[in-house]
N, C-alpha and C. Protein backbone atom coordinates (compact mmCIF):
# COMPACT_ATOMS: atom_id res chain seq x y z
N UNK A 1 9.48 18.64 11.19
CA UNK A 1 9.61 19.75 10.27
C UNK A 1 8.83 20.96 10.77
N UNK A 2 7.51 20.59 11.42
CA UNK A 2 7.06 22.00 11.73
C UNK A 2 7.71 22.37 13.16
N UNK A 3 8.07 22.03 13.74
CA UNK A 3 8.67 22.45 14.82
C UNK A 3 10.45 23.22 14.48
N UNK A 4 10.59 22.69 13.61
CA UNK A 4 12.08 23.17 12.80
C UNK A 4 11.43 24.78 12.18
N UNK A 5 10.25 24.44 11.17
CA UNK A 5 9.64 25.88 11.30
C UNK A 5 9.29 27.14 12.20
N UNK A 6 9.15 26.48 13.29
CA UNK A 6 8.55 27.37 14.55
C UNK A 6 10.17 27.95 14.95
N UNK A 7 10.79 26.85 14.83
CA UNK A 7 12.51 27.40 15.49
C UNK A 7 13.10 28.65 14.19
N UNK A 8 13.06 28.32 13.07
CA UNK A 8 13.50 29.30 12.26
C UNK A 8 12.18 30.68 12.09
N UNK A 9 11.18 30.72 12.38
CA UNK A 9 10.34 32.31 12.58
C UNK A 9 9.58 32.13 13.79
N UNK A 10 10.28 31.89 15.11
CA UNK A 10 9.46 32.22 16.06
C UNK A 10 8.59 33.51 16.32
N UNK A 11 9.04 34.59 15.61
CA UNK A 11 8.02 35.74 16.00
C UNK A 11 6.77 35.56 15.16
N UNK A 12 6.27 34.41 14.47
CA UNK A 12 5.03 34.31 13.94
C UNK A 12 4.54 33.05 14.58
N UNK A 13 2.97 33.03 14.85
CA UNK A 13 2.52 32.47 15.75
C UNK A 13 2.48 31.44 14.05
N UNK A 14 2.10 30.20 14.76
CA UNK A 14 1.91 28.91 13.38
C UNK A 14 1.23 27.82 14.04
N UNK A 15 0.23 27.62 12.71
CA UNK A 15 -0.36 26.08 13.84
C UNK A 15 0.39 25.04 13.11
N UNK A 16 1.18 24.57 13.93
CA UNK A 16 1.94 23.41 14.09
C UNK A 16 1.46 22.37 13.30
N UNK A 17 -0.02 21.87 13.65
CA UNK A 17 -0.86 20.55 12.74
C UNK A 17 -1.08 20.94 11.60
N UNK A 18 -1.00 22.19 11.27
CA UNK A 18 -1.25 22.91 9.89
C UNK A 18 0.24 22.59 8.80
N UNK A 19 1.24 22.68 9.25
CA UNK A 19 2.14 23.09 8.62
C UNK A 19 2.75 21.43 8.83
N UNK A 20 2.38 20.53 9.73
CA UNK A 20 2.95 19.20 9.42
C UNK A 20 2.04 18.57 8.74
N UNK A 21 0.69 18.68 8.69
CA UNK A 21 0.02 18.29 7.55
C UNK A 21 0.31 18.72 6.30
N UNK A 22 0.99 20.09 5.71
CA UNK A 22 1.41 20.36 4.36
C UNK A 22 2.74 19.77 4.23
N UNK A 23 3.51 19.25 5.50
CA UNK A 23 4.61 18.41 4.79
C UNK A 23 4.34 17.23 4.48
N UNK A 24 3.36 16.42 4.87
CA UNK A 24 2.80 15.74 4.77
C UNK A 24 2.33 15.23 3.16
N UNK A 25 2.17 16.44 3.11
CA UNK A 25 1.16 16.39 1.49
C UNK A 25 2.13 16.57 0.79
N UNK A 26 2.99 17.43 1.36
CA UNK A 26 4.50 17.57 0.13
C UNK A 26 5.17 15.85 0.04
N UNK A 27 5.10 15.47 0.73
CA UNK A 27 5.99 14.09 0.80
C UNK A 27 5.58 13.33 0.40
N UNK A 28 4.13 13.64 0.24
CA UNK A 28 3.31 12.08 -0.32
C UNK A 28 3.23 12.33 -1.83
N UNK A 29 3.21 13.98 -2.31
CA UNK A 29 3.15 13.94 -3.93
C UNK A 29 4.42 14.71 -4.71
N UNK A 30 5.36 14.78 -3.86
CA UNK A 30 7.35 15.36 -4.40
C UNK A 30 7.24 14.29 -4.97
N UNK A 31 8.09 14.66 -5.95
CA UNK A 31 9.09 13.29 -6.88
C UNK A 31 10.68 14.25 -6.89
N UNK A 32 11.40 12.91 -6.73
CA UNK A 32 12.99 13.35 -7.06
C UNK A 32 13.12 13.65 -8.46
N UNK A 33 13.45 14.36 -8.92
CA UNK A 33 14.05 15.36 -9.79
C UNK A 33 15.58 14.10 -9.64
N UNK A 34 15.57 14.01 -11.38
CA UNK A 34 16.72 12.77 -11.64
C UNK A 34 17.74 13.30 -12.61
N UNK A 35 18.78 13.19 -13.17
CA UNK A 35 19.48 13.21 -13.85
C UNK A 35 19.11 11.95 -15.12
N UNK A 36 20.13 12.10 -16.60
CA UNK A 36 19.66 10.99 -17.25
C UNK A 36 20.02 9.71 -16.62
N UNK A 37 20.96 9.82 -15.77
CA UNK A 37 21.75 9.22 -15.34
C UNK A 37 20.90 7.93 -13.63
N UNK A 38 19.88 8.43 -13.71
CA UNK A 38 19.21 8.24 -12.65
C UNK A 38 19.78 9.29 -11.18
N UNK A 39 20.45 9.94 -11.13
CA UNK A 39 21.11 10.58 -10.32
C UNK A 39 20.47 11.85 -9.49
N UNK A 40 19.81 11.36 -7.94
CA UNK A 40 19.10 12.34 -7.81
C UNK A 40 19.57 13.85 -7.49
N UNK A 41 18.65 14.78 -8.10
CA UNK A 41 19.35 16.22 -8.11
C UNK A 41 18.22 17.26 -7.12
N UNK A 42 17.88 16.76 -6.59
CA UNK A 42 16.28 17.68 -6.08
C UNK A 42 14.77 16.79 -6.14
N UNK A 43 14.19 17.50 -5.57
CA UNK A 43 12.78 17.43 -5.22
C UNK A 43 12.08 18.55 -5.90
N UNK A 44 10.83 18.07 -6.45
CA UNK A 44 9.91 18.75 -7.39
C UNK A 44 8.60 18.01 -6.89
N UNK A 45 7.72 19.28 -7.05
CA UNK A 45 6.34 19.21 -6.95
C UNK A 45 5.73 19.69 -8.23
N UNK A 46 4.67 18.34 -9.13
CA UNK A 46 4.43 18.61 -10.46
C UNK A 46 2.96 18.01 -10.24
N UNK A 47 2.01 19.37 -9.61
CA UNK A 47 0.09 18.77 -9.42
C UNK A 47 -0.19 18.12 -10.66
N UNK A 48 -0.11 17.71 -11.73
CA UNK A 48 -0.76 16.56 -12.88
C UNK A 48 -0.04 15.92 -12.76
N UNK A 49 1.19 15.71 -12.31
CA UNK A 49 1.75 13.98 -12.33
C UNK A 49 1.17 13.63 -10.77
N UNK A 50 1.32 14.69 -10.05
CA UNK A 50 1.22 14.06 -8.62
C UNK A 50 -0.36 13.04 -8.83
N UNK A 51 -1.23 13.59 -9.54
CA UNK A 51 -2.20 12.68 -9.57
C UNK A 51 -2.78 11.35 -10.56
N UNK A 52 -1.06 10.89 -11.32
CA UNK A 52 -1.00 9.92 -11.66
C UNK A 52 -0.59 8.72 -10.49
N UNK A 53 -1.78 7.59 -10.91
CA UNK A 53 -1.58 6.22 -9.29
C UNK A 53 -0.56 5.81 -9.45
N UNK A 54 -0.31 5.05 -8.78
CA UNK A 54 1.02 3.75 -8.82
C UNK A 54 0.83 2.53 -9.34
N UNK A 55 1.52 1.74 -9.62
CA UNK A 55 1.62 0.29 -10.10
C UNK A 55 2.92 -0.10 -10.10
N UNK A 56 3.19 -1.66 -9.59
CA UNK A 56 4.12 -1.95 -9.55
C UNK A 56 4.25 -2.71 -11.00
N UNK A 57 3.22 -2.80 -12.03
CA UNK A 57 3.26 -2.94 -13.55
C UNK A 57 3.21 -1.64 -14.33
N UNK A 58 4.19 -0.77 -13.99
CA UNK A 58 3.43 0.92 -14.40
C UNK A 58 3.51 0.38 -15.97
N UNK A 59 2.49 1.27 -16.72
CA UNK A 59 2.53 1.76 -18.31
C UNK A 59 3.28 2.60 -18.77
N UNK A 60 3.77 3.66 -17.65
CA UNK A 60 4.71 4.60 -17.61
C UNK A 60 5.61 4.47 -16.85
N UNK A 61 6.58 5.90 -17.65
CA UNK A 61 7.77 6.13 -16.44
C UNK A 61 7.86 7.88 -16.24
N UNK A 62 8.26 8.30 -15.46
CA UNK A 62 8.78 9.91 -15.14
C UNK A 62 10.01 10.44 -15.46
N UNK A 63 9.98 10.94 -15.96
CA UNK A 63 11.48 11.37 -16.92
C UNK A 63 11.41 12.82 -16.62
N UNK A 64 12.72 13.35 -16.58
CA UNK A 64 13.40 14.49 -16.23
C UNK A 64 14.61 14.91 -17.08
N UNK A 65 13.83 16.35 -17.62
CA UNK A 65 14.94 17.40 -18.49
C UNK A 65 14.83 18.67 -17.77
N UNK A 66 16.53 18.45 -16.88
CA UNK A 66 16.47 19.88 -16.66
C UNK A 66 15.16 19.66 -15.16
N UNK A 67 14.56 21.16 -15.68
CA UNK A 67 12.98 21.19 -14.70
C UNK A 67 11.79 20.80 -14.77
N UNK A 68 12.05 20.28 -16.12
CA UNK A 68 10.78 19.74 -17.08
C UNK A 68 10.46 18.06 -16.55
N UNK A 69 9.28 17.68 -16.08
CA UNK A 69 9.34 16.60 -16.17
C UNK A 69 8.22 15.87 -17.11
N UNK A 70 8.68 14.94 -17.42
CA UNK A 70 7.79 14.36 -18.95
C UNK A 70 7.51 12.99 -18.24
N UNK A 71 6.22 12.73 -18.80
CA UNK A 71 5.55 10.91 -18.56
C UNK A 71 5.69 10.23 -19.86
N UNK A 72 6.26 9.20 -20.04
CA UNK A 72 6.38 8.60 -21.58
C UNK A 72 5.79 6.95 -20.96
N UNK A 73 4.78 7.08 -21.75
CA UNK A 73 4.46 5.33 -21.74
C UNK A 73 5.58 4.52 -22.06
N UNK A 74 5.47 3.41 -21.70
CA UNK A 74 6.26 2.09 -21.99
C UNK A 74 6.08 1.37 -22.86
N UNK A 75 4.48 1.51 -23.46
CA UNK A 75 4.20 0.69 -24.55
C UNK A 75 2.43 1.84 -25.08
N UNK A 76 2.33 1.04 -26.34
CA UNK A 76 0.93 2.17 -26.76
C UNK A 76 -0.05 2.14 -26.03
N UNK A 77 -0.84 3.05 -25.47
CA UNK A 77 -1.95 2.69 -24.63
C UNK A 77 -3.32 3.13 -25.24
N UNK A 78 -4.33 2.51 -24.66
CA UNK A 78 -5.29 2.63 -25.86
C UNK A 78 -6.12 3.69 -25.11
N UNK A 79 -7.26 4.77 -25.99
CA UNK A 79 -8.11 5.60 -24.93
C UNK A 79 -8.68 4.83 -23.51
N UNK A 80 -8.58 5.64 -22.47
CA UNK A 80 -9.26 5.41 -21.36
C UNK A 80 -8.42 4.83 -20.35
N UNK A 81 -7.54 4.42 -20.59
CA UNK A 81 -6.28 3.76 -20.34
C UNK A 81 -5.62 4.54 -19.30
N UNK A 82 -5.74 4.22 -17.58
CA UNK A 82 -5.30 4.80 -16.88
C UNK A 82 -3.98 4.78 -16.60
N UNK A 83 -3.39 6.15 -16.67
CA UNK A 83 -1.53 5.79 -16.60
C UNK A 83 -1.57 5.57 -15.26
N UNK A 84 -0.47 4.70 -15.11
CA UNK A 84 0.41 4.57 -13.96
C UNK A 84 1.97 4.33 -14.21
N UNK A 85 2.53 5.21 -12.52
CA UNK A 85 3.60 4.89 -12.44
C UNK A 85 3.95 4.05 -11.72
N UNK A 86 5.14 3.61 -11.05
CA UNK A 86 5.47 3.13 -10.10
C UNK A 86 6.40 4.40 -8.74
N UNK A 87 6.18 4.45 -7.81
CA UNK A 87 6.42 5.53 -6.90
C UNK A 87 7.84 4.90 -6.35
N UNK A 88 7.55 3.47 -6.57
CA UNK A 88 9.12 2.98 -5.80
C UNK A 88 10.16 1.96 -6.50
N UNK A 89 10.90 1.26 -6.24
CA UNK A 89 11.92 0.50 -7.14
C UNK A 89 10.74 -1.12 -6.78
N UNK A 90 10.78 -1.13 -8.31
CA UNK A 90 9.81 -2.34 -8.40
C UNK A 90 10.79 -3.59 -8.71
N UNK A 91 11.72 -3.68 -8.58
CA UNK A 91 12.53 -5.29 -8.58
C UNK A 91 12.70 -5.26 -7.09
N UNK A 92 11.87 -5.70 -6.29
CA UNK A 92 11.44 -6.02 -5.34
C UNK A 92 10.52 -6.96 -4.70
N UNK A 93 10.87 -7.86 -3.64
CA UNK A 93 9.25 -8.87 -3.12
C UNK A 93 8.39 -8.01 -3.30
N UNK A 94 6.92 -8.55 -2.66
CA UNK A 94 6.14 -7.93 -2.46
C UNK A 94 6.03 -7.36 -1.46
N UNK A 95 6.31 -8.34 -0.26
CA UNK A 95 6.49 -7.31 1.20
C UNK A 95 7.33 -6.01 0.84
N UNK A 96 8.55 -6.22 0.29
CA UNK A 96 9.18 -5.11 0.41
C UNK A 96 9.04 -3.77 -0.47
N UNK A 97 8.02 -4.19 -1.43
CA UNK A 97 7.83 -3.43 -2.35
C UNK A 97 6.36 -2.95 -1.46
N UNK A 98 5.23 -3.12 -0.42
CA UNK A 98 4.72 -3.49 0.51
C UNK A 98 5.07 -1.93 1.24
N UNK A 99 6.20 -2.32 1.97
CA UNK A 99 7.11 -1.43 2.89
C UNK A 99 7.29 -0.35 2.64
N UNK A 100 7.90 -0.19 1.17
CA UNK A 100 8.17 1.08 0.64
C UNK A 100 7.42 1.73 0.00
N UNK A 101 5.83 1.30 0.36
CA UNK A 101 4.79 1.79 -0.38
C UNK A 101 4.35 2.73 1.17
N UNK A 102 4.53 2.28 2.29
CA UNK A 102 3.96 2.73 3.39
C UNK A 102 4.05 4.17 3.87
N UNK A 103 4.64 4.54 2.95
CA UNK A 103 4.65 6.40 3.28
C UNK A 103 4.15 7.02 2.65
N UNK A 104 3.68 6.06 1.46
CA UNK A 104 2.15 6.84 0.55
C UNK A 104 0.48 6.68 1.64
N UNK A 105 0.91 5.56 2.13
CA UNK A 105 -0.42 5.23 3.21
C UNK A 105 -1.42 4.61 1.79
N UNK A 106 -0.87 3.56 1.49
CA UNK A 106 -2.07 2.92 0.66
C UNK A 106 -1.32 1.51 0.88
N UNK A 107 -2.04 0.47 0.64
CA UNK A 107 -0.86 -1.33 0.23
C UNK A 107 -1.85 -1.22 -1.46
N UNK A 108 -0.81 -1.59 -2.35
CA UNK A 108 -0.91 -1.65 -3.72
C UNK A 108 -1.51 -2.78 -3.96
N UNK A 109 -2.58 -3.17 -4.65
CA UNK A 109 -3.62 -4.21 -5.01
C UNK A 109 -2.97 -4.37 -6.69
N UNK A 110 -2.22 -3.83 -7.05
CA UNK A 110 -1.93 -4.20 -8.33
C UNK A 110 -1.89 -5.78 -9.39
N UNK A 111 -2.19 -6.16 -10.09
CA UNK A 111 -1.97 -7.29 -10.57
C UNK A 111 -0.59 -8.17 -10.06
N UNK A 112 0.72 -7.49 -9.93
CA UNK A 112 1.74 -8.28 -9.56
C UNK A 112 1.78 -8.36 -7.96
N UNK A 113 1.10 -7.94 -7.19
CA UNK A 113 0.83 -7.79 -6.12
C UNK A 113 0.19 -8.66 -5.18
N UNK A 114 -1.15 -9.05 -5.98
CA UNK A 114 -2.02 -9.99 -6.09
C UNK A 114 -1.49 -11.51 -5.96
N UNK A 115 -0.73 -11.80 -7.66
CA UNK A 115 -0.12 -13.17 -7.58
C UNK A 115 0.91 -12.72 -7.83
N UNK A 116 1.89 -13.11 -5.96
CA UNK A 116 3.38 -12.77 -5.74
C UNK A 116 4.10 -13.75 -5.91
N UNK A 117 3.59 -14.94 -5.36
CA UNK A 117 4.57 -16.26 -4.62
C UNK A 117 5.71 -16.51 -6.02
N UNK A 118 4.92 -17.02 -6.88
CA UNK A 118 6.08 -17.69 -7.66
C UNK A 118 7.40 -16.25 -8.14
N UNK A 119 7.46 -15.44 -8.74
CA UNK A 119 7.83 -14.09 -8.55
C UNK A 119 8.98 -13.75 -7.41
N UNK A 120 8.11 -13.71 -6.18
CA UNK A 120 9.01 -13.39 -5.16
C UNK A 120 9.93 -14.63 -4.26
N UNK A 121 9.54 -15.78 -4.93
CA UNK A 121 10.20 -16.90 -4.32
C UNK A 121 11.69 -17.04 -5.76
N UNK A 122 11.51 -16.56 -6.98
CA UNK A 122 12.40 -16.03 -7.85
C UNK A 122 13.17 -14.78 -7.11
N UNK A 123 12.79 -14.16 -6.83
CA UNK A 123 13.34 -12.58 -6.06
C UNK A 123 13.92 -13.09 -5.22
N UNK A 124 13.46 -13.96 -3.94
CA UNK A 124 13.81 -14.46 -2.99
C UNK A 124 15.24 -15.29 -2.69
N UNK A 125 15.34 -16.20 -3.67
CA UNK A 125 16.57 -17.05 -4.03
C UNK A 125 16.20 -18.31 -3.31
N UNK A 126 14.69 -18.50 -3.10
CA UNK A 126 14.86 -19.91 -2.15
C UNK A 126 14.81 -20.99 -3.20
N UNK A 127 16.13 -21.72 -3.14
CA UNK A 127 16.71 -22.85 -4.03
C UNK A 127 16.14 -23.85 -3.18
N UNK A 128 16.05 -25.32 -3.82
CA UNK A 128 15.63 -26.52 -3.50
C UNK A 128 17.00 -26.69 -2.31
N UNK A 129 16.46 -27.45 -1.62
CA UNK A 129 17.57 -28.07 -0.79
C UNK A 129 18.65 -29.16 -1.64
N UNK A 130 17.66 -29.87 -2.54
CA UNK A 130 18.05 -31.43 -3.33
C UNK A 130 19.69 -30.40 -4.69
N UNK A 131 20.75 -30.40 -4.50
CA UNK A 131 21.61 -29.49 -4.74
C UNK A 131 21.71 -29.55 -6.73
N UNK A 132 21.16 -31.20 -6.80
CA UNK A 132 20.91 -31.56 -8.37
C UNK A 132 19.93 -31.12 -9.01
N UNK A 133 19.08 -30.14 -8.30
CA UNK A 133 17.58 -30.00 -8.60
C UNK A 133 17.83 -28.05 -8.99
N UNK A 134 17.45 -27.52 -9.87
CA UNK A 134 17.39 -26.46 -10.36
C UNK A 134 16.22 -25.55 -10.31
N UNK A 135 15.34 -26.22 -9.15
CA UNK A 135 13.86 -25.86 -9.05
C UNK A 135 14.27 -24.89 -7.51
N UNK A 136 12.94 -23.81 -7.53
CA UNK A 136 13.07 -23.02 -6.23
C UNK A 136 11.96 -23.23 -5.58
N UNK A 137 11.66 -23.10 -4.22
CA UNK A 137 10.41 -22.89 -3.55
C UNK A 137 9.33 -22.15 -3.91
N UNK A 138 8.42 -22.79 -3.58
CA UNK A 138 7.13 -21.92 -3.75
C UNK A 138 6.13 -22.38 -2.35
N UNK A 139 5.61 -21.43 -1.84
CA UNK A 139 5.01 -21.36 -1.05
C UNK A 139 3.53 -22.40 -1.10
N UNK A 140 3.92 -23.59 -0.01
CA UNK A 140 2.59 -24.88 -0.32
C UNK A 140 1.56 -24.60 0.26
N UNK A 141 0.54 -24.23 -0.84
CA UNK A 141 -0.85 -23.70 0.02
C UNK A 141 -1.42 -24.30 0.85
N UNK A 142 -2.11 -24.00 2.10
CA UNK A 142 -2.52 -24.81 3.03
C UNK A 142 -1.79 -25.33 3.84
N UNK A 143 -0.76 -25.46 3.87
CA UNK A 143 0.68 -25.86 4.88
C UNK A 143 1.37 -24.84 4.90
N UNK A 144 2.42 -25.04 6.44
CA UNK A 144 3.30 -23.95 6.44
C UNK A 144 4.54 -24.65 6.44
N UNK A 145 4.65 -24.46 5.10
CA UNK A 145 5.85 -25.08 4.01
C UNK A 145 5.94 -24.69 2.91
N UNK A 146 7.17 -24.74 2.36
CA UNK A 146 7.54 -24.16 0.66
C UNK A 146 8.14 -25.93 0.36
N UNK A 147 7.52 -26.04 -1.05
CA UNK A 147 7.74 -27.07 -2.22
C UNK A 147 8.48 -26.54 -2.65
N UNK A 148 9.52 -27.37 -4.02
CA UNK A 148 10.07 -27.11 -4.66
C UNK A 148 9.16 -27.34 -5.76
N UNK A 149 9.24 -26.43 -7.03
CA UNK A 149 8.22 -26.48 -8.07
C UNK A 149 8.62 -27.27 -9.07
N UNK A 150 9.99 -27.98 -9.04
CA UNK A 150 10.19 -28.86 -9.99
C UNK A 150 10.35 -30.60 -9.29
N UNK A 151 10.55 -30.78 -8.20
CA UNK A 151 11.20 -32.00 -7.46
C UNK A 151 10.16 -32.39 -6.68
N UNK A 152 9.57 -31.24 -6.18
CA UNK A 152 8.33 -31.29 -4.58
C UNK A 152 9.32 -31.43 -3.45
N UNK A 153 10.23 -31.40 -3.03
CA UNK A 153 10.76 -31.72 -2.03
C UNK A 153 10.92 -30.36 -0.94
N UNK A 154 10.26 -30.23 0.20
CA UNK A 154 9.16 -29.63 0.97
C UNK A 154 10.65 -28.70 1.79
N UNK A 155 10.43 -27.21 2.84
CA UNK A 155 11.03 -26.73 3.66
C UNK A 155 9.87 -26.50 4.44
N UNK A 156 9.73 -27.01 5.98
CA UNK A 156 8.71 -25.76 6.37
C UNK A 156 9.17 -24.29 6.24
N UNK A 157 8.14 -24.02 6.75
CA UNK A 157 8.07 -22.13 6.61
C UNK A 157 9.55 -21.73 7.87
N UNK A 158 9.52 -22.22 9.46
CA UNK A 158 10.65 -21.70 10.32
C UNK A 158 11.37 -21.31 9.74
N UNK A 159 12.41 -22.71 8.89
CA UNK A 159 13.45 -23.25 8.41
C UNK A 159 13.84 -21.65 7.15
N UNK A 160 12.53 -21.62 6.06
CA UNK A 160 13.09 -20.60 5.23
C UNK A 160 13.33 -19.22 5.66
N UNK A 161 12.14 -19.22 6.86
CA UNK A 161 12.20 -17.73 7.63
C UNK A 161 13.62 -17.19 8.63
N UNK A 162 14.39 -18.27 8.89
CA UNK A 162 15.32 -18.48 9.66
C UNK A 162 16.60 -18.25 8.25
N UNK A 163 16.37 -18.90 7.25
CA UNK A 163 17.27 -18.35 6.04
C UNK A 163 17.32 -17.00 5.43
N UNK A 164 15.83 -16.87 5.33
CA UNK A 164 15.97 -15.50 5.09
C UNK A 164 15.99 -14.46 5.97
N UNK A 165 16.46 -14.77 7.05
CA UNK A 165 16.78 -13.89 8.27
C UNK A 165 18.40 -13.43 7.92
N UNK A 166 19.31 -14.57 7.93
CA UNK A 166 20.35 -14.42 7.58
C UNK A 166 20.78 -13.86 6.39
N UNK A 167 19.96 -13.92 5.42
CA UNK A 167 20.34 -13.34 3.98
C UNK A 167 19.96 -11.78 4.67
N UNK A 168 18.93 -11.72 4.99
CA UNK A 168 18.43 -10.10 5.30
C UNK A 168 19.79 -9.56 5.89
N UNK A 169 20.59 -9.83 7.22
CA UNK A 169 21.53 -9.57 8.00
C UNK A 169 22.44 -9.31 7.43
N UNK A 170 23.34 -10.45 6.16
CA UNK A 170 24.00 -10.50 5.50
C UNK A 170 24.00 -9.25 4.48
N UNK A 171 22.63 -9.09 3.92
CA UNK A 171 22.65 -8.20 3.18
C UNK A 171 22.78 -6.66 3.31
N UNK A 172 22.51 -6.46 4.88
CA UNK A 172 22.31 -5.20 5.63
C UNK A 172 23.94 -5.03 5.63
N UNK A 173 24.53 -6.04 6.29
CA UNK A 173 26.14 -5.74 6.19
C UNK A 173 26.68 -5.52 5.12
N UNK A 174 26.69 -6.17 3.89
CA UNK A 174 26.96 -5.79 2.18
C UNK A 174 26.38 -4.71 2.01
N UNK A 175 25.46 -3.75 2.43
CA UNK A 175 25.08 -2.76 1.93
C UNK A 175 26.05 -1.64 2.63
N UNK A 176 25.96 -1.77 3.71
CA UNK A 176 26.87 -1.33 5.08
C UNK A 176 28.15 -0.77 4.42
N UNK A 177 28.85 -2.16 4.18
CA UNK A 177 30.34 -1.80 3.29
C UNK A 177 30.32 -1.02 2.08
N UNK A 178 29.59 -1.02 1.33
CA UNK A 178 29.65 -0.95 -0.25
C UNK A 178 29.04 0.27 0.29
N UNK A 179 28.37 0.77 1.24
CA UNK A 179 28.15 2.19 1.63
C UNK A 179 29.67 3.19 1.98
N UNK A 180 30.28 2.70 2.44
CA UNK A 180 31.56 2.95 3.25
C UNK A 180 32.43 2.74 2.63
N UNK A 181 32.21 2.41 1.28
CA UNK A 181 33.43 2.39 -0.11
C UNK A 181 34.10 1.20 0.11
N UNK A 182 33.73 -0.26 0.92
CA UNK A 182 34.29 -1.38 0.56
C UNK A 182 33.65 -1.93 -0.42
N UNK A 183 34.43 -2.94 -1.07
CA UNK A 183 34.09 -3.45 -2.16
C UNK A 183 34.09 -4.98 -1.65
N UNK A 184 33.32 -5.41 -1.43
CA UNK A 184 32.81 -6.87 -0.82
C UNK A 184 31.25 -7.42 -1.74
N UNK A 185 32.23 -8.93 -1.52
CA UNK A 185 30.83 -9.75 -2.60
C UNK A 185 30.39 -10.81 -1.95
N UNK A 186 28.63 -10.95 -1.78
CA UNK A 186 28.82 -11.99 -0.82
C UNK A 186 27.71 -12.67 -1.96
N UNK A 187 27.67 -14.56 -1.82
CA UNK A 187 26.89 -15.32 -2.87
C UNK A 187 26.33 -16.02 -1.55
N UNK A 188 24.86 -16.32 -2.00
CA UNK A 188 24.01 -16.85 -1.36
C UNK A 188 23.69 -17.96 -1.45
N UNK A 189 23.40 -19.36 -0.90
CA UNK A 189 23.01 -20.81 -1.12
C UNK A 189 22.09 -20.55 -0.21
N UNK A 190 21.24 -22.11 -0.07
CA UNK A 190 20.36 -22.34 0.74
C UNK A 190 21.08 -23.28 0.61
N UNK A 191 21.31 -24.29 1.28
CA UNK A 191 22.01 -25.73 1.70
C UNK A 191 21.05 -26.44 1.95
């Protein structure tokens, strides 16, 4: 971006580290400007929200009228009660919720953050192998293996990492299409 600057007013001298450090700062505290619709319409810079934290349990949400943007709790909060939002789409693992935290330059210590496994092994879809069993993996502490939380019946870690390789792939291609206006459905097992 600052070099895109330097190309559009070359007859003004610019320090370069100056002006990619303020995009910098723009990027880390913009919020998209939404429709009711969730529908993004723009980028807005709002200094008192920008210095509300994150949580992937926010108390709040960011709402948008028009140019106006409003914070409405989620539930009553009592004095002293630090708001938070969430900065990114929180029906997400933790890694990935993790990932998309990485352009704020912080990793989120939040309560759901903390204790992920059972959560993101729900998020995850890792089903028991045993096909009668309705229980999912959970990550077996001290081994590198996932239990099933209702049966016990064990995956090492390769085996799920190697599954969820393929779901990842799979899913990159379903996104792919359904980007490109196909309409494709794909269902996931663990076998």
């Amino acid at each position: 971006m600052a070099n895109l600057v330097q190309l559009i007013l070359p007859s003004i001298e610019l320090d370069l580290k100056e002006i990619a450090h303020t995009f910098s700062k723009f990027a880390c505290n913009a919020h998209t400007i939404c429709d009711p619709e969730l529908r993004p319409l723009g980028t807005g810079l709002f200094p008192a929200i920008s210095i509300i934290n994150h949580s992937c349990v926010p108390n709040a949400v960011l709402l948008f009228e028009g140019r106006t943007a409003y914070v409405r709790a989620l539930q009553p909060l009592s004095s002293y009660t630090e708001v938070s939002i969430s900065y990114i789409e929180t029906a997400a693992t933790t890694l990935k919720r993790h990932n998309d935290l990485k352009q704020y330059f912080f990793t989120c210590t939040c309560t759901r953050c903390i204790k992920d496994s059972e959560e993101d092994a729900l998020l995850e879809g890792y089903r028991c192998k045993d096909q009668k069993c309705d229980g999912f993996l959970l990550p077996d502490s001290g081994k590198k293996a996932y239990a099933c939380q209702k049966c016990s019946i064990s995956r090492d870690e390769e085996e799920v990492k190697k599954v969820s390789s393929e779901i990842l792939l799979l899913s990159d291609k379903a996104s792919s299409f359904l980007s490109s206006g196909s309409i494709l459905r794909y269902h996931f097992f663990l076998k």
